[in-house]
PDB file of N, CA and C in Angstrom:
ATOM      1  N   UNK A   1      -8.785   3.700  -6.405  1.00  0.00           N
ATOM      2  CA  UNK A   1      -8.890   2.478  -7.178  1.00  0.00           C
ATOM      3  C   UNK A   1      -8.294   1.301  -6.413  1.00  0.00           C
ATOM      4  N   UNK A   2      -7.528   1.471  -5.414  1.00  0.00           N
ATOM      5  CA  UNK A   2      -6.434   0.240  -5.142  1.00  0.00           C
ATOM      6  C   UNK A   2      -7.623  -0.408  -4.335  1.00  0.00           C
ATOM      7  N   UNK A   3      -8.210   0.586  -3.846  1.00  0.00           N
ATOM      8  CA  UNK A   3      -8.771   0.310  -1.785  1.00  0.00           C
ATOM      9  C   UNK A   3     -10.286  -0.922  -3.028  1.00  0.00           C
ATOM     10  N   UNK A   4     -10.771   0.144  -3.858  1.00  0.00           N
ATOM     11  CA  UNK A   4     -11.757  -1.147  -4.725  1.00  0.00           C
ATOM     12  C   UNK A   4     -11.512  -2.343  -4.749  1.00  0.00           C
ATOM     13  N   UNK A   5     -10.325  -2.406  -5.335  1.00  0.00           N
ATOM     14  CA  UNK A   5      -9.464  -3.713  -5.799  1.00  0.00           C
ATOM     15  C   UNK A   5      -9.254  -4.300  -4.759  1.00  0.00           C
ATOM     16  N   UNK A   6      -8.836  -4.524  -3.877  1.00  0.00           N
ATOM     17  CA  UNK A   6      -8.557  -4.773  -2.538  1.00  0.00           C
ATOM     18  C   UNK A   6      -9.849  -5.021  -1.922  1.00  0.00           C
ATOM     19  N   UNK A   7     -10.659  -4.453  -1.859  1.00  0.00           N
ATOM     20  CA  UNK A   7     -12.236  -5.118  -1.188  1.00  0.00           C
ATOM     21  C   UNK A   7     -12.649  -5.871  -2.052  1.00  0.00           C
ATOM     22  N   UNK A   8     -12.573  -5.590  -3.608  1.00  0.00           N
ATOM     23  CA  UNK A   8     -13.265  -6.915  -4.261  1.00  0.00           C
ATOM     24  C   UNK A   8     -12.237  -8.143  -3.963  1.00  0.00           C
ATOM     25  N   UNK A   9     -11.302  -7.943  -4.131  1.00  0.00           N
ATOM     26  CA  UNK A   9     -10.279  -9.125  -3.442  1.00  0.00           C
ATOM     27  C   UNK A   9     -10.498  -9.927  -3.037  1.00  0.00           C
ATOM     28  N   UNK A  10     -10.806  -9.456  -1.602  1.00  0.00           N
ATOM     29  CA  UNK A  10     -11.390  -9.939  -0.083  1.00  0.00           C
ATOM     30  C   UNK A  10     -12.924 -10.467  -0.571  1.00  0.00           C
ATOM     31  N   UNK A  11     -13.842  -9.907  -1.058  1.00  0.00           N
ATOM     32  CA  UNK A  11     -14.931 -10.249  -1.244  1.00  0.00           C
ATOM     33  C   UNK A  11     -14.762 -11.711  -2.059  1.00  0.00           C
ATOM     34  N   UNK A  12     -13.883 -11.620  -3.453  1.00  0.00           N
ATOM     35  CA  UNK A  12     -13.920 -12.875  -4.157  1.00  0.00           C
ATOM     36  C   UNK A  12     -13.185 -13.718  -3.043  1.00  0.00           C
ATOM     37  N   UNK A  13     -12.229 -13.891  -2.187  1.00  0.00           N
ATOM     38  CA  UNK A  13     -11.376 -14.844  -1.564  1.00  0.00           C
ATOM     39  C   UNK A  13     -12.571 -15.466  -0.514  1.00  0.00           C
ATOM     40  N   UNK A  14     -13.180 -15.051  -0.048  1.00  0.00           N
ATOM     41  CA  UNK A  14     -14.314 -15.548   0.960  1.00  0.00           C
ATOM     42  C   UNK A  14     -15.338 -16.044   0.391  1.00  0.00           C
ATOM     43  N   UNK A  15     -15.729 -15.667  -1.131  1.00  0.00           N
ATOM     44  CA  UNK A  15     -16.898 -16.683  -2.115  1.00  0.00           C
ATOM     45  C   UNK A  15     -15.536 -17.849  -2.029  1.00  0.00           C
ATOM     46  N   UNK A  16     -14.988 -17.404  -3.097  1.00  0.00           N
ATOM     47  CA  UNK A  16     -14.164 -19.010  -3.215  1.00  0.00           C
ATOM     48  C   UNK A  16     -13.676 -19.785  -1.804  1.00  0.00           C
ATOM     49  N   UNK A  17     -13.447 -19.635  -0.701  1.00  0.00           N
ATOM     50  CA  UNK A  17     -13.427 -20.673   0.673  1.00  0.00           C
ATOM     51  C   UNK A  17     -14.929 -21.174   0.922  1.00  0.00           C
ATOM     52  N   UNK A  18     -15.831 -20.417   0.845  1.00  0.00           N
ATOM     53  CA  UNK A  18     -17.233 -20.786   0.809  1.00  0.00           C
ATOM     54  C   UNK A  18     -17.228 -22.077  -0.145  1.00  0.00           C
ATOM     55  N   UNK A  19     -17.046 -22.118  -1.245  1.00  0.00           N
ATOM     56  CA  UNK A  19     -17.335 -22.425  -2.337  1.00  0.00           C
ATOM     57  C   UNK A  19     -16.246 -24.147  -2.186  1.00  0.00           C
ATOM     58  N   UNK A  20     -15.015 -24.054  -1.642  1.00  0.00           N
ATOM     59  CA  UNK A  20     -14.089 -24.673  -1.605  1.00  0.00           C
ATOM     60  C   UNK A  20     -14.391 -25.713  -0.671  1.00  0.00           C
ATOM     61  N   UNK A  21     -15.109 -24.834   0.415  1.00  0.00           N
ATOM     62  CA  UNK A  21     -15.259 -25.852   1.880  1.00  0.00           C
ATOM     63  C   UNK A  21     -16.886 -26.373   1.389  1.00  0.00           C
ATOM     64  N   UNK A  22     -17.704 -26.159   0.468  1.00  0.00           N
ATOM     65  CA  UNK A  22     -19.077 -26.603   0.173  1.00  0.00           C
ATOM     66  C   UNK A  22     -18.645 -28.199  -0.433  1.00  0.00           C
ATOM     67  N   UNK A  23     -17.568 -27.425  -1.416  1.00  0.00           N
ATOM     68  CA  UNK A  23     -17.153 -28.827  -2.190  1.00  0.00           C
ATOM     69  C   UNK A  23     -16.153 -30.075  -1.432  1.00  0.00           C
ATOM     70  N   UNK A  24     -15.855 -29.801  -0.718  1.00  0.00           N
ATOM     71  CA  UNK A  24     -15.170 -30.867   0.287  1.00  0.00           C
ATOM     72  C   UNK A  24     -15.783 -31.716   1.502  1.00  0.00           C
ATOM     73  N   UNK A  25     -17.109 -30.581   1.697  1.00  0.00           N
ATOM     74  CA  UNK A  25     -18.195 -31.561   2.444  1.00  0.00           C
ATOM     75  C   UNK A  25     -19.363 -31.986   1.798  1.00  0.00           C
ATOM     76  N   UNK A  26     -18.784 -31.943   0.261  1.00  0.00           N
ATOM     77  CA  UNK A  26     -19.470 -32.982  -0.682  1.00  0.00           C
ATOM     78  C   UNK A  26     -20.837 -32.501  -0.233  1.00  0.00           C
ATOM     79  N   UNK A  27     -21.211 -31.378  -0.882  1.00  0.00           N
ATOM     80  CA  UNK A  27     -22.437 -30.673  -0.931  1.00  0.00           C
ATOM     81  C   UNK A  27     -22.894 -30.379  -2.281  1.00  0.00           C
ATOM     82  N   UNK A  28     -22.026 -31.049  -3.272  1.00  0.00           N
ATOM     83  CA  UNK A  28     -22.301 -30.790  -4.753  1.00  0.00           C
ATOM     84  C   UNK A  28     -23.575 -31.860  -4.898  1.00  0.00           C
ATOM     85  N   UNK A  29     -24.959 -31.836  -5.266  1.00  0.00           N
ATOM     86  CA  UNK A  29     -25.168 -32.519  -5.590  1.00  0.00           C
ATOM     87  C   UNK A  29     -25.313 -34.216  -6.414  1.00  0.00           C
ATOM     88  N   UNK A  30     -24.557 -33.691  -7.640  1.00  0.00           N
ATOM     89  CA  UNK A  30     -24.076 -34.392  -8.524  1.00  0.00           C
ATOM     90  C   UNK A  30     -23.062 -33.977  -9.760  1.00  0.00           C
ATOM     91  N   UNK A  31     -23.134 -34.516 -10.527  1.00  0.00           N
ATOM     92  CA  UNK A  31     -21.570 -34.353 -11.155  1.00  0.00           C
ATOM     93  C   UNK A  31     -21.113 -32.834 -11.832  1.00  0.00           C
ATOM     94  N   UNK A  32     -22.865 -32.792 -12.395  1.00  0.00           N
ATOM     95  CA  UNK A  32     -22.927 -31.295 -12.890  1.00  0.00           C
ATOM     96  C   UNK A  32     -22.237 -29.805 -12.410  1.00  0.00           C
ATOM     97  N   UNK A  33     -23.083 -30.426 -10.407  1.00  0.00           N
ATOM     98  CA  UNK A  33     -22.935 -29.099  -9.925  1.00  0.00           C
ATOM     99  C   UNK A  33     -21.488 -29.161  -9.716  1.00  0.00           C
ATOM    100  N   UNK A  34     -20.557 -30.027  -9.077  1.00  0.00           N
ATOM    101  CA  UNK A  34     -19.562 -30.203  -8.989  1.00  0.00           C
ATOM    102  C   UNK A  34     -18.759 -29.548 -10.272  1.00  0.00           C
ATOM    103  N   UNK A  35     -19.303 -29.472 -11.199  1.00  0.00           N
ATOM    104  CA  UNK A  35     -18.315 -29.252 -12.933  1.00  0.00           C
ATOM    105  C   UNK A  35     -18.548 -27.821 -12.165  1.00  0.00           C
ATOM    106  N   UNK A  36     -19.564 -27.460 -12.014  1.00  0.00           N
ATOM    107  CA  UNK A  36     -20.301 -25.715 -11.903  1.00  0.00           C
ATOM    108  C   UNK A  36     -18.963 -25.438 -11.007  1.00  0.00           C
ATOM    109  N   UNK A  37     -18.966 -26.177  -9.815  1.00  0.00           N
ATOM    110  CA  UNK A  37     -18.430 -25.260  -8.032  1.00  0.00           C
ATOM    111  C   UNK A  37     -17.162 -25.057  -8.705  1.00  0.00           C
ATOM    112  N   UNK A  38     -16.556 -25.945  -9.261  1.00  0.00           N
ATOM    113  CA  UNK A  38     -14.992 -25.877  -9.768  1.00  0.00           C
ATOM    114  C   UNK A  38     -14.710 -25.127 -10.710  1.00  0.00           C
ATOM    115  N   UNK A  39     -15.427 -24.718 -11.935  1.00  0.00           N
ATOM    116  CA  UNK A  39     -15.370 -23.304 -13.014  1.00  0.00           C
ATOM    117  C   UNK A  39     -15.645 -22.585 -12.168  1.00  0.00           C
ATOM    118  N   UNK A  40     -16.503 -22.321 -11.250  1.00  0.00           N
ATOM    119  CA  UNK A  40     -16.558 -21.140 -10.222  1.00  0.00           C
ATOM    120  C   UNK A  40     -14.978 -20.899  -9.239  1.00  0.00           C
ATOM    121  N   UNK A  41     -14.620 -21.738  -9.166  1.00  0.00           N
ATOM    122  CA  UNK A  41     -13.772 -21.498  -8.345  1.00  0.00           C
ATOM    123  C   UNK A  41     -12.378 -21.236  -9.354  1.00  0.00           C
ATOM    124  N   UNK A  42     -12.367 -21.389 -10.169  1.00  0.00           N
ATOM    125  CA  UNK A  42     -11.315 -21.176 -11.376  1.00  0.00           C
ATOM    126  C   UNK A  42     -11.340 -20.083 -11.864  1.00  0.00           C
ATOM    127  N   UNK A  43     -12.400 -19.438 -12.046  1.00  0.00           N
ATOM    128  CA  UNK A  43     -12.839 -18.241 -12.484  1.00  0.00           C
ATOM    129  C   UNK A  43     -12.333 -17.187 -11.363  1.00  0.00           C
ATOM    130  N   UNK A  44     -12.753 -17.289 -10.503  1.00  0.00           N
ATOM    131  CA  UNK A  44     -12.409 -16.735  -8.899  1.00  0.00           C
ATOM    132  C   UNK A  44     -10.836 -16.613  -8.682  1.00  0.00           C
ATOM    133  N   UNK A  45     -10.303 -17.523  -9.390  1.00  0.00           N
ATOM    134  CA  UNK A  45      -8.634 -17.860  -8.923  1.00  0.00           C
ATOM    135  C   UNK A  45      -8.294 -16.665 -10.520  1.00  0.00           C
ATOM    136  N   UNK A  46      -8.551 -16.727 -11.883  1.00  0.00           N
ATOM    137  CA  UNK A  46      -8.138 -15.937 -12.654  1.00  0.00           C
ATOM    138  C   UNK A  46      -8.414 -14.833 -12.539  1.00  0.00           C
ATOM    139  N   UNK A  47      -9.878 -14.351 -11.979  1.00  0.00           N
ATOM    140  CA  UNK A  47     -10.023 -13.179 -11.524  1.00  0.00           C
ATOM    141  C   UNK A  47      -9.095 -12.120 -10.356  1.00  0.00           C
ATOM    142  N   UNK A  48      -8.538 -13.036  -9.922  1.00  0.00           N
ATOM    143  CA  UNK A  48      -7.960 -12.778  -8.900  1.00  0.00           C
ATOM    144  C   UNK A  48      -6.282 -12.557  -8.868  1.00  0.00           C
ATOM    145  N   UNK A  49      -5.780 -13.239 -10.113  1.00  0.00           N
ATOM    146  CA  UNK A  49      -4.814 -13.652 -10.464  1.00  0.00           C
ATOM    147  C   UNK A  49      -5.140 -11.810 -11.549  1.00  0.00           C
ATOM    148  N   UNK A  50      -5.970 -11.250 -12.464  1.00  0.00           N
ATOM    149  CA  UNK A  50      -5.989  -9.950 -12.954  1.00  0.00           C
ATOM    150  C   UNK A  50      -5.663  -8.983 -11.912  1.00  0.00           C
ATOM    151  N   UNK A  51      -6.425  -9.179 -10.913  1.00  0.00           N
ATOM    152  CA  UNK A  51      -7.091  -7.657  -9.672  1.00  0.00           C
ATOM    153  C   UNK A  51      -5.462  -7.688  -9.433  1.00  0.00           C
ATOM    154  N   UNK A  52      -4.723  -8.724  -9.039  1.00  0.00           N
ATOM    155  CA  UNK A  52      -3.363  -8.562  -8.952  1.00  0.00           C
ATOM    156  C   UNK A  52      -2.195  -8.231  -9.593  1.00  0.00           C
ATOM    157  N   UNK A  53      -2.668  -7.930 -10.964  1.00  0.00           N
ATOM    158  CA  UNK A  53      -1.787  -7.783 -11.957  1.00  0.00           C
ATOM    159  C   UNK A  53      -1.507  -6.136 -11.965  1.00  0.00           C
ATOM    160  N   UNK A  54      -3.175  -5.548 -11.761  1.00  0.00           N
ATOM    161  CA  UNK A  54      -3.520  -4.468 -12.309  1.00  0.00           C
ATOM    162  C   UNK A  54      -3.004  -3.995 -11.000  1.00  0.00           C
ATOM    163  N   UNK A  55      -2.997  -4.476  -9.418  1.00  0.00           N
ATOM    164  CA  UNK A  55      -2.520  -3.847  -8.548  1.00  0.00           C
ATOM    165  C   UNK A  55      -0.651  -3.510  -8.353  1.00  0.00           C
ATOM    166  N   UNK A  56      -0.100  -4.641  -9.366  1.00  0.00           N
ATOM    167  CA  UNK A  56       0.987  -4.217  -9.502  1.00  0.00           C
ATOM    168  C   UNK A  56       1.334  -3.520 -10.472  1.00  0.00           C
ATOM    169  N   UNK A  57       0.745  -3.527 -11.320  1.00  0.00           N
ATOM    170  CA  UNK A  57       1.156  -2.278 -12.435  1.00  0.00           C
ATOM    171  C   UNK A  57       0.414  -1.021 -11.695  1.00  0.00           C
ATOM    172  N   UNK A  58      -0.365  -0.810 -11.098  1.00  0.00           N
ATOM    173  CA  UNK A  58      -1.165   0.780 -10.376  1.00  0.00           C
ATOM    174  C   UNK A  58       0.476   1.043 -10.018  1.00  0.00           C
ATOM    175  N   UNK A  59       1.150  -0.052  -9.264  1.00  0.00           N
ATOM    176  CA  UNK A  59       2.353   0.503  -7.825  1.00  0.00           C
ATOM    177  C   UNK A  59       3.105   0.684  -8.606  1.00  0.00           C
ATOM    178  N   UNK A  60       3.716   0.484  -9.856  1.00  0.00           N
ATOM    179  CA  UNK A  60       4.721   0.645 -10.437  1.00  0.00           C
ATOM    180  C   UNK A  60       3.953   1.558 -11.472  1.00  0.00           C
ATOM    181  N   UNK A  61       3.458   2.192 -11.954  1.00  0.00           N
ATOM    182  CA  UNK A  61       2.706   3.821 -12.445  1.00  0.00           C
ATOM    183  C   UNK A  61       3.148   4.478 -11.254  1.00  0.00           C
ATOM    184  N   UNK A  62       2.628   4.179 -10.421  1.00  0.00           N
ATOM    185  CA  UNK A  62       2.806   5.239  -8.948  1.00  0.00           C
ATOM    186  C   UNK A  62       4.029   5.502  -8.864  1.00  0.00           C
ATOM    187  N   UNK A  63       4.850   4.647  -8.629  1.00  0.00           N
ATOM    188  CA  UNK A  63       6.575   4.500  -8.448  1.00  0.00           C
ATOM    189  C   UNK A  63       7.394   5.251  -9.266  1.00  0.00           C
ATOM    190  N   UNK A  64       6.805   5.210 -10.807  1.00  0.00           N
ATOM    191  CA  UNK A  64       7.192   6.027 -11.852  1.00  0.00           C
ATOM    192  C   UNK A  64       6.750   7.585 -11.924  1.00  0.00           C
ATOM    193  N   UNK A  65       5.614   7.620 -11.324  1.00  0.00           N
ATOM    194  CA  UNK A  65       5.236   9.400 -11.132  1.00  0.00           C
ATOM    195  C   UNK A  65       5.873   9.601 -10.230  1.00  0.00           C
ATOM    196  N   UNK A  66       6.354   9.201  -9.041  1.00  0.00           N
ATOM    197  CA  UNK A  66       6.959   9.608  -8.167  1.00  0.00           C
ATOM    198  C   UNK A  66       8.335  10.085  -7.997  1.00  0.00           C
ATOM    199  N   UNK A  67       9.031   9.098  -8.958  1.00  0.00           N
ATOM    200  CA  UNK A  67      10.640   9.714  -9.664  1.00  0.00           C
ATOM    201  C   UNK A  67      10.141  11.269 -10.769  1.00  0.00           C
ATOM    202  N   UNK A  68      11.446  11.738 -10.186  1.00  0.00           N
ATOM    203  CA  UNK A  68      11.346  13.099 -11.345  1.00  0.00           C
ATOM    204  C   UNK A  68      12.615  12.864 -12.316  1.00  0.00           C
ATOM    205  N   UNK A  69      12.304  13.396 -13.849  1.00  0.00           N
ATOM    206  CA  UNK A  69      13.001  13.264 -14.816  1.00  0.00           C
ATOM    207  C   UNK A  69      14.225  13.130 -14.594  1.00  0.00           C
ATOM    208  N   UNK A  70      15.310  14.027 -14.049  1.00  0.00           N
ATOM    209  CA  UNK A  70      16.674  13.885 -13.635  1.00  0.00           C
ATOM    210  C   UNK A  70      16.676  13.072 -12.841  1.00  0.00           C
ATOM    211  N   UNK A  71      16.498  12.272 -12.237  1.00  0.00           N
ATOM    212  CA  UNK A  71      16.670  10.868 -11.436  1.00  0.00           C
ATOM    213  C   UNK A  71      17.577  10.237 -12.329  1.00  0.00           C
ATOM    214  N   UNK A  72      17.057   9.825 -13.598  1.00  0.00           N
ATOM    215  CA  UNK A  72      17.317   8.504 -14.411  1.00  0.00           C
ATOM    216  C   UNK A  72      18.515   9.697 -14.573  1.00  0.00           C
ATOM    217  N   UNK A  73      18.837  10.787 -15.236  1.00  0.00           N
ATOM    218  CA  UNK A  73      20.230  11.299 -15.558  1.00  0.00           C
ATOM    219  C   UNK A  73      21.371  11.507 -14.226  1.00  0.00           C
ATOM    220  N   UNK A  74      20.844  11.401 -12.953  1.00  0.00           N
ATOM    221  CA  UNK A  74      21.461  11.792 -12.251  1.00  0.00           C
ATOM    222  C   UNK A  74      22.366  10.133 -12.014  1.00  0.00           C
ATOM    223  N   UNK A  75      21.246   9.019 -12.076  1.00  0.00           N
ATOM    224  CA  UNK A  75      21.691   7.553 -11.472  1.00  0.00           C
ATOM    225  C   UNK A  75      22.581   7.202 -12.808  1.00  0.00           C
ATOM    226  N   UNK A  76      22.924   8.327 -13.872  1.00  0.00           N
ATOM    227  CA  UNK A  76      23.504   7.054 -14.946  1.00  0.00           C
ATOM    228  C   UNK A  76      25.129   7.877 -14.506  1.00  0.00           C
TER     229      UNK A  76
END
């Protein structure tokens, strides 16, 4: 699951620079598409802002299977 997350990652971070550098050499047509490139690119940033959430909760599940029960009795 991580290695998924991690290529879609990469995949969304290279639409949105695409998308970023279209809109800075003022390739938006008009005002519309411009509304469009920027919800696209917002969308891209929250999406991205999840894939990261879920990659830190995977590491900290992982982190937690990895301790065994007497840990927590041994550290108190």
């Amino acid at each position: 699951m991580k290695e998924t997350l991690m290529l879609l990652s990469a995949q969304i971070e290279e639409r949105r620079k695409i998308i970023q550098e279209d809109l800075s050499a003022g390739k938006a047509k008009d005002f519309g598409g411009y509304q469009h490139a920027c919800g696209e690119v917002r969308g891209y940033l929250m999406v991205q802002s999840f894939i990261s959430e879920l990659l830190r909760t995977n590491k900290e599940q992982d982190e937690d299977f990895e301790s065994s029960p007497t840990d927590s009795v041994v550290s108190k």
